[in-house]
Each structure stands twice: as C-alpha cells, then as structure tokens.
C-alpha atoms as a PDB file:
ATOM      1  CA  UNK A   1      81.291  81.078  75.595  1.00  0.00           C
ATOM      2  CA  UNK A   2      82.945  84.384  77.026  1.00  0.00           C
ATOM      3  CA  UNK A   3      84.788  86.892  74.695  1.00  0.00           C
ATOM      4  CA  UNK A   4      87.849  87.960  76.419  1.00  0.00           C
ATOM      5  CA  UNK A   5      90.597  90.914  75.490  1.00  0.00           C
ATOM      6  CA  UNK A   6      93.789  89.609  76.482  1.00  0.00           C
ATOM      7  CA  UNK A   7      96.344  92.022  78.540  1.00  0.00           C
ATOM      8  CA  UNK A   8      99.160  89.507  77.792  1.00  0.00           C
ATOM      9  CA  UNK A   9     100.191  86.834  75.718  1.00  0.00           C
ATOM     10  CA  UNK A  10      98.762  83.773  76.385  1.00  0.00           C
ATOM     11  CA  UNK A  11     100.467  79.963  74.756  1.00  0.00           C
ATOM     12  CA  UNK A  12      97.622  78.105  72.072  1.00  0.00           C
ATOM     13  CA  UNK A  13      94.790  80.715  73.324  1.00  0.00           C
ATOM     14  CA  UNK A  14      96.390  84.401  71.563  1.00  0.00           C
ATOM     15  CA  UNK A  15      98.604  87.437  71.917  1.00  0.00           C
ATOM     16  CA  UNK A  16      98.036  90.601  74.300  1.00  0.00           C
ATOM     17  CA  UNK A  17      95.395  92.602  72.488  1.00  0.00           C
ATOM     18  CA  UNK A  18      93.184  89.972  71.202  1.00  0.00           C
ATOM     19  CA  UNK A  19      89.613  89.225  71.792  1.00  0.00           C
ATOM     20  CA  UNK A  20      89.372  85.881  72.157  1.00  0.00           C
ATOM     21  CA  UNK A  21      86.450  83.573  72.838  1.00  0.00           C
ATOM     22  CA  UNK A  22      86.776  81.215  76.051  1.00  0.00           C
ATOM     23  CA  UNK A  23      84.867  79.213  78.057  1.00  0.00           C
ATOM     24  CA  UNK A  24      83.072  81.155  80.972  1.00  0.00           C
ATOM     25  CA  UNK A  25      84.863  79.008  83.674  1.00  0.00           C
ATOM     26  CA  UNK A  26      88.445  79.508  82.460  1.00  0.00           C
ATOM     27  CA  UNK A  27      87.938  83.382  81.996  1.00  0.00           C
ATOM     28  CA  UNK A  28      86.358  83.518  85.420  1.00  0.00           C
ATOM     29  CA  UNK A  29      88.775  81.506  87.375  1.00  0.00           C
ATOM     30  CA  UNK A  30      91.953  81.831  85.825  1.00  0.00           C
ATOM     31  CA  UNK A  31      92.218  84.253  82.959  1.00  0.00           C
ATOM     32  CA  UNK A  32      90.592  87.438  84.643  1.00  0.00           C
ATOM     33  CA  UNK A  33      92.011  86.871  88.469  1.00  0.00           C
ATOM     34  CA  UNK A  34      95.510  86.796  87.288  1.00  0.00           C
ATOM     35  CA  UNK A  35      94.832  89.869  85.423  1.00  0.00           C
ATOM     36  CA  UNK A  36      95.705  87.759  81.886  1.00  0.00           C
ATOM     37  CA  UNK A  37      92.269  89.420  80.599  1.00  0.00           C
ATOM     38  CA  UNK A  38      89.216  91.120  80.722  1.00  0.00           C
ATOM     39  CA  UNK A  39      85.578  90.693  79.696  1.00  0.00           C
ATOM     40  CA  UNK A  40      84.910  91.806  76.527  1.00  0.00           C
ATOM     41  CA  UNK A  41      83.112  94.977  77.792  1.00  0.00           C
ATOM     42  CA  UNK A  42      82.729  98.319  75.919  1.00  0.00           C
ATOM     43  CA  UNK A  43      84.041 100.087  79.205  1.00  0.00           C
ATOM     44  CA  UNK A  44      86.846  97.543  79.683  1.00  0.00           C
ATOM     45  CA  UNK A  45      87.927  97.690  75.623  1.00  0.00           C
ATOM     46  CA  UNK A  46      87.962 101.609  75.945  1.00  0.00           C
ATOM     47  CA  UNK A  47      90.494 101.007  79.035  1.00  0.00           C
ATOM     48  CA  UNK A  48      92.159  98.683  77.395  1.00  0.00           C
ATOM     49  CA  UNK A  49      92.995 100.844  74.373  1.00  0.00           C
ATOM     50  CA  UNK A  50      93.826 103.688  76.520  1.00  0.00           C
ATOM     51  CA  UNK A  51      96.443 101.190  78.442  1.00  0.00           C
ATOM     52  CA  UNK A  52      98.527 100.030  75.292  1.00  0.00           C
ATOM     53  CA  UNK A  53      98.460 103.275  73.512  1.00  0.00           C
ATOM     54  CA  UNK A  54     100.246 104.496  77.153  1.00  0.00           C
ATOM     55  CA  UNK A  55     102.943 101.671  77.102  1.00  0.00           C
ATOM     56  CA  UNK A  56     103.403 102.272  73.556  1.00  0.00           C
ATOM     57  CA  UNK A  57     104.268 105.896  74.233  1.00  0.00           C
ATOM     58  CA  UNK A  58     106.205 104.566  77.003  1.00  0.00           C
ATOM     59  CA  UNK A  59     107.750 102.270  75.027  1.00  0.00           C
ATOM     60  CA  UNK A  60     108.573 104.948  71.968  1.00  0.00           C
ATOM     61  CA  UNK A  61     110.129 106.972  74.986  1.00  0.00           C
ATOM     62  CA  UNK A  62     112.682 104.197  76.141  1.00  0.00           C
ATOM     63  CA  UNK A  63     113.587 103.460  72.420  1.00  0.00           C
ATOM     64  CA  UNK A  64     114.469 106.828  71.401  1.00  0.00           C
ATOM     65  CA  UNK A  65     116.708 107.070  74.649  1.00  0.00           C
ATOM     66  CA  UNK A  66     118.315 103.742  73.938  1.00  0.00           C
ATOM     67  CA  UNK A  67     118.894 105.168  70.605  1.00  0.00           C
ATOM     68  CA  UNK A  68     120.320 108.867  71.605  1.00  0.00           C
ATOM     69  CA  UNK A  69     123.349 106.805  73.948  1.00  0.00           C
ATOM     70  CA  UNK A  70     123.322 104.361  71.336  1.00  0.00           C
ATOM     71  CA  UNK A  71     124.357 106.906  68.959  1.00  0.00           C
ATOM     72  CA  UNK A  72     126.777 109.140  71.839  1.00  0.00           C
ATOM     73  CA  UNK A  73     128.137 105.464  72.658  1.00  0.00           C
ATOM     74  CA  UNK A  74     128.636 103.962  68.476  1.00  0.00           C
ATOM     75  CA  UNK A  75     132.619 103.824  67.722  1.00  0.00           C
ATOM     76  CA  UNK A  76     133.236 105.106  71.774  1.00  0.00           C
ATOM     77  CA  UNK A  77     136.529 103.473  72.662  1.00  0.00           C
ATOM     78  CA  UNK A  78     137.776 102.550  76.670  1.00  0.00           C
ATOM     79  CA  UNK A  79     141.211 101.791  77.378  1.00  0.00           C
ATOM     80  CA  UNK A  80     142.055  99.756  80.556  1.00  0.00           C
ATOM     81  CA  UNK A  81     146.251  99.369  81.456  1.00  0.00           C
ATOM     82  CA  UNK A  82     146.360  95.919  83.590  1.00  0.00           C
ATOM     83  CA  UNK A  83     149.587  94.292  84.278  1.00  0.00           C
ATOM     84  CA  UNK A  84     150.134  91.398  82.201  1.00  0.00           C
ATOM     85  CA  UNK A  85     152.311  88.359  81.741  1.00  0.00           C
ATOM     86  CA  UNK A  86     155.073  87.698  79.520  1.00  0.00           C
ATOM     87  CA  UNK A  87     152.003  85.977  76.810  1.00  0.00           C
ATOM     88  CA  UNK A  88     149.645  88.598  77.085  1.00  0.00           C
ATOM     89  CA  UNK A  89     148.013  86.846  79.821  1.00  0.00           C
ATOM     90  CA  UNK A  90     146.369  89.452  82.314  1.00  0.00           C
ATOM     91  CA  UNK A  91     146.972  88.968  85.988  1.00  0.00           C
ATOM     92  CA  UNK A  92     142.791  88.937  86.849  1.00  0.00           C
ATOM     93  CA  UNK A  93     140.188  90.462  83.856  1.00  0.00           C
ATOM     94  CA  UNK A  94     138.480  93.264  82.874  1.00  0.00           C
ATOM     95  CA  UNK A  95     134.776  92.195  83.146  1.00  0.00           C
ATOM     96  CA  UNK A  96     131.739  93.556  81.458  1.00  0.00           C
ATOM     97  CA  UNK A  97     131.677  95.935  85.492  1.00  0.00           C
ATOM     98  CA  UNK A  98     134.730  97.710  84.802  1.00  0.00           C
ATOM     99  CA  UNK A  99     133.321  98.319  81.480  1.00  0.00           C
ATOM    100  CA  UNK A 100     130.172 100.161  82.784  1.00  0.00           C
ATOM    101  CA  UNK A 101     132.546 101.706  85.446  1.00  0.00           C
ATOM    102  CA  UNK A 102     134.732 103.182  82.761  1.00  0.00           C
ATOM    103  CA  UNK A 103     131.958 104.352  80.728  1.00  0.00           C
ATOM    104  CA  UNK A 104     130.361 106.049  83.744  1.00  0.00           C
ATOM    105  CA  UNK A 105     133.798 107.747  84.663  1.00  0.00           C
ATOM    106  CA  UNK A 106     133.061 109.161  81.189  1.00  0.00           C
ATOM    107  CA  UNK A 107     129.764 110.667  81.265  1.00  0.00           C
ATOM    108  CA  UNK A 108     127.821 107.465  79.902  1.00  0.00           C
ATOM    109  CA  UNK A 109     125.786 106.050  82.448  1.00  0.00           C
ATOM    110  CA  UNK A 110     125.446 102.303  81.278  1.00  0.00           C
ATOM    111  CA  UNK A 111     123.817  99.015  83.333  1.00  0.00           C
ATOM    112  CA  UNK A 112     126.604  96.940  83.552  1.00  0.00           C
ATOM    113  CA  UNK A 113     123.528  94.146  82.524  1.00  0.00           C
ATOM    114  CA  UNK A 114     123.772  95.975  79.107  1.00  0.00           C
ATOM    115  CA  UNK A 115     126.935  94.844  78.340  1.00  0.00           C
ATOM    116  CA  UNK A 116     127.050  91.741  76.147  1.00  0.00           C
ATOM    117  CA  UNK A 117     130.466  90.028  77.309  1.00  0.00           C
ATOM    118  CA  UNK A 118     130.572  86.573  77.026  1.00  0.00           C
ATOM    119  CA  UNK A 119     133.787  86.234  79.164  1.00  0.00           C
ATOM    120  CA  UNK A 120     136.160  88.118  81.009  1.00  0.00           C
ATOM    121  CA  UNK A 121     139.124  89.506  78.708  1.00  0.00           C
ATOM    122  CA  UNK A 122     142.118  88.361  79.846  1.00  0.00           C
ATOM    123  CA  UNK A 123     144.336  88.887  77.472  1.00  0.00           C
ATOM    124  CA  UNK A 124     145.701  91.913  76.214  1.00  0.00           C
ATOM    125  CA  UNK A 125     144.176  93.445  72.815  1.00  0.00           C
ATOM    126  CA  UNK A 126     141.609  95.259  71.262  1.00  0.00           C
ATOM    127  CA  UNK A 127     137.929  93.983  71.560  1.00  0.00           C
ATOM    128  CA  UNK A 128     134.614  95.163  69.977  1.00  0.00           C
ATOM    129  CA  UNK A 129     132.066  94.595  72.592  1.00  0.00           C
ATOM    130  CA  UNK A 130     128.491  94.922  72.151  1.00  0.00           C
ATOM    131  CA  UNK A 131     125.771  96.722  73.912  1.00  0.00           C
ATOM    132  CA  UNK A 132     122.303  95.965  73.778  1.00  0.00           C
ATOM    133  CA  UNK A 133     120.506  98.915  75.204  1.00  0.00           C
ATOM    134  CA  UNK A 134     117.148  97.883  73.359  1.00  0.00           C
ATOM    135  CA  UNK A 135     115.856  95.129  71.484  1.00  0.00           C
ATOM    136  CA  UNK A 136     116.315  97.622  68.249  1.00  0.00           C
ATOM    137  CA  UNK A 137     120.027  99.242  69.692  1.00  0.00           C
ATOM    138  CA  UNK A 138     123.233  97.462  70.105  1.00  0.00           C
ATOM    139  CA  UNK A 139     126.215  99.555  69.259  1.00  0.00           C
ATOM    140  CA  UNK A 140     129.793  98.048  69.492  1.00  0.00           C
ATOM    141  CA  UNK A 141     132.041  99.616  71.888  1.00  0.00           C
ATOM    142  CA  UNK A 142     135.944  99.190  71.271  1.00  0.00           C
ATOM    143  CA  UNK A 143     137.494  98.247  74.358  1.00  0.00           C
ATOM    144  CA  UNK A 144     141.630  98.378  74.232  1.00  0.00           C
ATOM    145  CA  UNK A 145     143.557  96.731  76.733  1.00  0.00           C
ATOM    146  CA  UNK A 146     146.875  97.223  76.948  1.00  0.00           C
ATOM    147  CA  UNK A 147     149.865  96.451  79.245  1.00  0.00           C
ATOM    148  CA  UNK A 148     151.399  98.431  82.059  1.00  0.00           C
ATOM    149  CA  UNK A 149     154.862  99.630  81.453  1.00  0.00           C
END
C-alpha cells in the first residue's frame, strides 16, 4: 500500500488534503497522472501545504471582493421603462443581461452569470432579484419596472 495526499476530492476514497492509503497500482496509474494526488513525500507534503495555503489566500481575496460589491450593491435599486400592454404584460422582457447592463451603466461591474433570475420579467412591477457573487454573498437587488407613458 501507497500513502497518497489528495489535491482534490475524490468519491468513497477522501477529500482534497487527505493522506490516504491506496494501492500502488491505482496511485500510479490513475490517481497521480491525472494530477488527483501525490506520493506521500516530505518534499511533495511541504508543496502541498504551500499550494492550499496560496488558494486559500486566493480564495480570502475573492470573498472579501464579493463582499465589498455585495455590500455597494445590498438595497441598490434599477429601474427599466418598457412599453407594456393594457394587463401589465411587457411587449419582450427584461432579462437577467439588461440587468448586468444597467448595473454596469452605473458603476457596478456585475457577470450577467451572477444574476439569479429564474425567468424573464414580463410584467410590470417591482422585483427583488438575487445575486450570488460568492457562495457566502447574495444580496437582493430591487429591480422596478415600470411602463412608458
């Protein structure tokens, strides 16, 4: 048997980070090839450490900008003016695009990806529309659509 340190999750064998024992053939021709792991050397640990404290910094990083726009985006409102019908039916739909479009026209640069609409609006109202800029950030965005006069 083989001790291994994983580099990524692996189903019934362990998570990324573990030291796992495994049979030499399976860490030789499938685990370490596909860069899954890596012998359980002293040299290779002491890279491996280095490696996830680095994407854990990383990761910090990207969290505490999803959090700054979270927090310039929390209780932001966009207001679209679409011609409607005489129900409040819209003629076409604002999509989660003109969203990101309208955020970026104010300052907020936002993946339109990000934007957690399940359908195009179209009808006319008020909307509270999520956006899930991290696993950890998802502020609601008010998004008013109203009629043309």
């Amino acid at each position: 048997m083989v001790e291994v340190i994983l580099r990524k999750d692996v189903a019934d064998l362990g998570r990324a980070g573990e030291l796992v024992t495994v049979r030499p053939g399976y860490a030789r021709n499938y685990l370490i090839p596909r860069g899954i792991g890596l012998l359980a050397t002293e040299g290779n640990r002491r890279r491996f450490e280095e490696e996830r404290r680095q994407v854990e910094q990383s990761a910090q990083r990207e969290r505490d900008m999803a959090a700054e726009l979270g927090a310039r985006l929390e209780g932001q409102s966009v207001t679209f003016t679409v011609r409607a019908g005489e129900e409040g039916r819209l003629f076409g739909s604002v999509t989660a695009a003109d969203i990101a479009e309208a955020l970026g026209e104010e300052g907020h640069e936002v993946d339109k990806r990000f934007i957690r609409l399940d359908d195009p609006i179209k009808e006319l109202g008020v909307y509270d529309v999520p956006v899930r800029l991290h696993a950890d950030v998802e502020p609601a965005l008010k998004v008013w659509v109203v009629a043309e006069e």
